[in-house]
C-alpha atoms as a PDB file:
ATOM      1  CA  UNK A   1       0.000   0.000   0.000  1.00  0.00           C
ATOM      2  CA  UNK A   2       1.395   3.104  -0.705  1.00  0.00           C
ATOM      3  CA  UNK A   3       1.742   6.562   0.978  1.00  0.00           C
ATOM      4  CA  UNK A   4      -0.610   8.453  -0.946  1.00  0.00           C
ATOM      5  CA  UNK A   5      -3.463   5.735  -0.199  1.00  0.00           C
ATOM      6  CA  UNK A   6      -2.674   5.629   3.552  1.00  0.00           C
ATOM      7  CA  UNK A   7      -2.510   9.390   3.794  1.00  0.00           C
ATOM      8  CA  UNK A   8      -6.130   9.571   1.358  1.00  0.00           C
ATOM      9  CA  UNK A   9      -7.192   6.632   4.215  1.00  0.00           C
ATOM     10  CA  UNK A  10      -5.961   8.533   7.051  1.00  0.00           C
ATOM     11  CA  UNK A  11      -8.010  11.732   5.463  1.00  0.00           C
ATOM     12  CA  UNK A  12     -11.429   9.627   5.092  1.00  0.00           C
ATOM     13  CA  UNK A  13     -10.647   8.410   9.144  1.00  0.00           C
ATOM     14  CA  UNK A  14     -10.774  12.022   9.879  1.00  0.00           C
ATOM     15  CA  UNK A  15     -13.039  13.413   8.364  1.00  0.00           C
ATOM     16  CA  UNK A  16     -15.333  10.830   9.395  1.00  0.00           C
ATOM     17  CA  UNK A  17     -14.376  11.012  13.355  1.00  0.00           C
ATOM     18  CA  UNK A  18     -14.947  15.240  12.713  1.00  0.00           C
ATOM     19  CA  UNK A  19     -18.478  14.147  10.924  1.00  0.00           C
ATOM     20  CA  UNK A  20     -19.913  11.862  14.024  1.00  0.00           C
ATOM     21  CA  UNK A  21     -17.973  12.559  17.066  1.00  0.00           C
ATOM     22  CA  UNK A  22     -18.088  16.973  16.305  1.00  0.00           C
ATOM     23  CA  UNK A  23     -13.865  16.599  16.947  1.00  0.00           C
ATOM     24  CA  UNK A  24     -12.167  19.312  16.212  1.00  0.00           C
ATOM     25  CA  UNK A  25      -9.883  18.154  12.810  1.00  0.00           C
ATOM     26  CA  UNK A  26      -6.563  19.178  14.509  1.00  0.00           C
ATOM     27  CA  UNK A  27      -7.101  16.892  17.547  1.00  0.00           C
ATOM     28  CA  UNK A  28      -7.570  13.357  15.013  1.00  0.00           C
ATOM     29  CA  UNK A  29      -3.506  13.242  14.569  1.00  0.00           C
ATOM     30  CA  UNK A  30      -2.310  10.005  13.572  1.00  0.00           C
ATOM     31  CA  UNK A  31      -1.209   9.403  17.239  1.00  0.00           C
ATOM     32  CA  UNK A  32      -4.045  10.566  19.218  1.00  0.00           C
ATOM     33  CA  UNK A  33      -5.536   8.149  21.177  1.00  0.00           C
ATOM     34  CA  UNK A  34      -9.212   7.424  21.015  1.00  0.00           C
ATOM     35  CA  UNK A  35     -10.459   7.029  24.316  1.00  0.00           C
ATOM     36  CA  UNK A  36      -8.474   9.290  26.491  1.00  0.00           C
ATOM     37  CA  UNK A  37      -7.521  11.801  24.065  1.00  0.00           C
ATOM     38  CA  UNK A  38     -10.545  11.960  22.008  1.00  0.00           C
ATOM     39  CA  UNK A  39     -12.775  10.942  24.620  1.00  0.00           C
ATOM     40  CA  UNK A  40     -14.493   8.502  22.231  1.00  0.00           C
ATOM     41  CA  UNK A  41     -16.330   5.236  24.588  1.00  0.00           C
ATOM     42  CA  UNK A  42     -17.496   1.953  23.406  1.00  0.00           C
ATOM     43  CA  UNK A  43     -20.651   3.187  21.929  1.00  0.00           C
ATOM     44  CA  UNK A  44     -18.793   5.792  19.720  1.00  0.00           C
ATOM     45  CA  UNK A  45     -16.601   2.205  18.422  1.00  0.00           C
ATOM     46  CA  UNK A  46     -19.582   0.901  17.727  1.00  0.00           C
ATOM     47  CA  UNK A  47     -20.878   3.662  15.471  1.00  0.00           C
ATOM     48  CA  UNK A  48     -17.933   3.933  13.706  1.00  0.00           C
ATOM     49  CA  UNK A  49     -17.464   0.026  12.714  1.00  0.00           C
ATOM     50  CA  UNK A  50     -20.924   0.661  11.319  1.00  0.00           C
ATOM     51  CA  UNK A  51     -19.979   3.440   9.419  1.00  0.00           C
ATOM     52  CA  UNK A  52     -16.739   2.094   8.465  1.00  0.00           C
ATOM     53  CA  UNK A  53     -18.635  -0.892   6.676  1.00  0.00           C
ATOM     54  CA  UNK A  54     -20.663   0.958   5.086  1.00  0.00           C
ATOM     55  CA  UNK A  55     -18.237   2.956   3.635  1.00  0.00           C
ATOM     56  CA  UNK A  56     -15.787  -0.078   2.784  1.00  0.00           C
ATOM     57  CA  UNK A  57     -18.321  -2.480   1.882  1.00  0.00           C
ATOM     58  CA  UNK A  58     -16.471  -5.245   4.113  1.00  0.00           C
ATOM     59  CA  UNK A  59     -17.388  -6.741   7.398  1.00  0.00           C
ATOM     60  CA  UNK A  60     -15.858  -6.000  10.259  1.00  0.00           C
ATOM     61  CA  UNK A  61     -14.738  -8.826  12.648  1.00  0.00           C
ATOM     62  CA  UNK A  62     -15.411  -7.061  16.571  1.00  0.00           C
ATOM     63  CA  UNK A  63     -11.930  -8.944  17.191  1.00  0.00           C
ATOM     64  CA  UNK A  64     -10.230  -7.142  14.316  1.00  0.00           C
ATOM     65  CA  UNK A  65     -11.333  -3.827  16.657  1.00  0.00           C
ATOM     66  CA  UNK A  66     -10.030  -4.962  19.731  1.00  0.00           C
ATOM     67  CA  UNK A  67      -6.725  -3.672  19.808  1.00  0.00           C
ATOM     68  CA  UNK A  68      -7.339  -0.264  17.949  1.00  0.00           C
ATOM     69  CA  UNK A  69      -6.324   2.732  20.631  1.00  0.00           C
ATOM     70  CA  UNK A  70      -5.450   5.340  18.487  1.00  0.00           C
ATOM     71  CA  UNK A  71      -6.379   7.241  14.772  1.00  0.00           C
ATOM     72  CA  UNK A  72      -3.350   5.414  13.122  1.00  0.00           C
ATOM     73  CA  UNK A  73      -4.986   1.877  13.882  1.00  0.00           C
ATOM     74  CA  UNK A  74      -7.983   2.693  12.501  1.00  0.00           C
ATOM     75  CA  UNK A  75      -6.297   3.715   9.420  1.00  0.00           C
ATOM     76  CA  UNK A  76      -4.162   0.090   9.684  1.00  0.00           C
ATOM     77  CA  UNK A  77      -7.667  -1.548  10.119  1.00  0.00           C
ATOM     78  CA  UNK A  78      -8.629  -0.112   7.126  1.00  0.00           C
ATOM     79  CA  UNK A  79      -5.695  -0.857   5.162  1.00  0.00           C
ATOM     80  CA  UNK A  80      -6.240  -4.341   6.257  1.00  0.00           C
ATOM     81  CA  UNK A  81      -9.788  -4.457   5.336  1.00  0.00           C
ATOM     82  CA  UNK A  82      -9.022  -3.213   1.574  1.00  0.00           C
ATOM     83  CA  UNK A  83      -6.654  -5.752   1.138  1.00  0.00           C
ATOM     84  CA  UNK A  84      -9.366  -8.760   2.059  1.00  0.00           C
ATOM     85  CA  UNK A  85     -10.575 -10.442  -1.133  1.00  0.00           C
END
């Protein structure tokens, strides 16, 4: 995957946490962590895997969430979901 796709990928993310969460673009860095930073909770992970398959077209395993604490592993969960046949 290259830079310019993970970079448009990162873009969509944010926009997207900006759209349903009202964050402020300049807080959703690549680094900022969800829950403490961003104050996101379960419910907001919840609305965005929904969203997130919608937009991708492609399930999302709950497991596959799991481990995602900040902006950038949303965007690697992302990546990974693209790549899925």
């Amino acid at each position: 995957m290259t830079d310019i796709n993970r970079q448009a990928i990162f873009e969509q993310v944010q926009a997207t946490l900006v759209e349903l969460f009202e964050l402020d673009a300049a807080d959703v860095t690549p680094d900022a962590q969800l829950y403490q930073e961003l104050d996101l909770d379960s419910i907001d992970a919840v609305d965005l895997v929904v969203y997130l398959q919608n937009q991708t077209g492609k399930k999302i395993k709950p497991e596959d969430f799991k481990s995602v604490r900040t902006v950038d592993d949303i965007v690697d969960a992302v990546i990974g979901l693209m790549q899925e046949d």
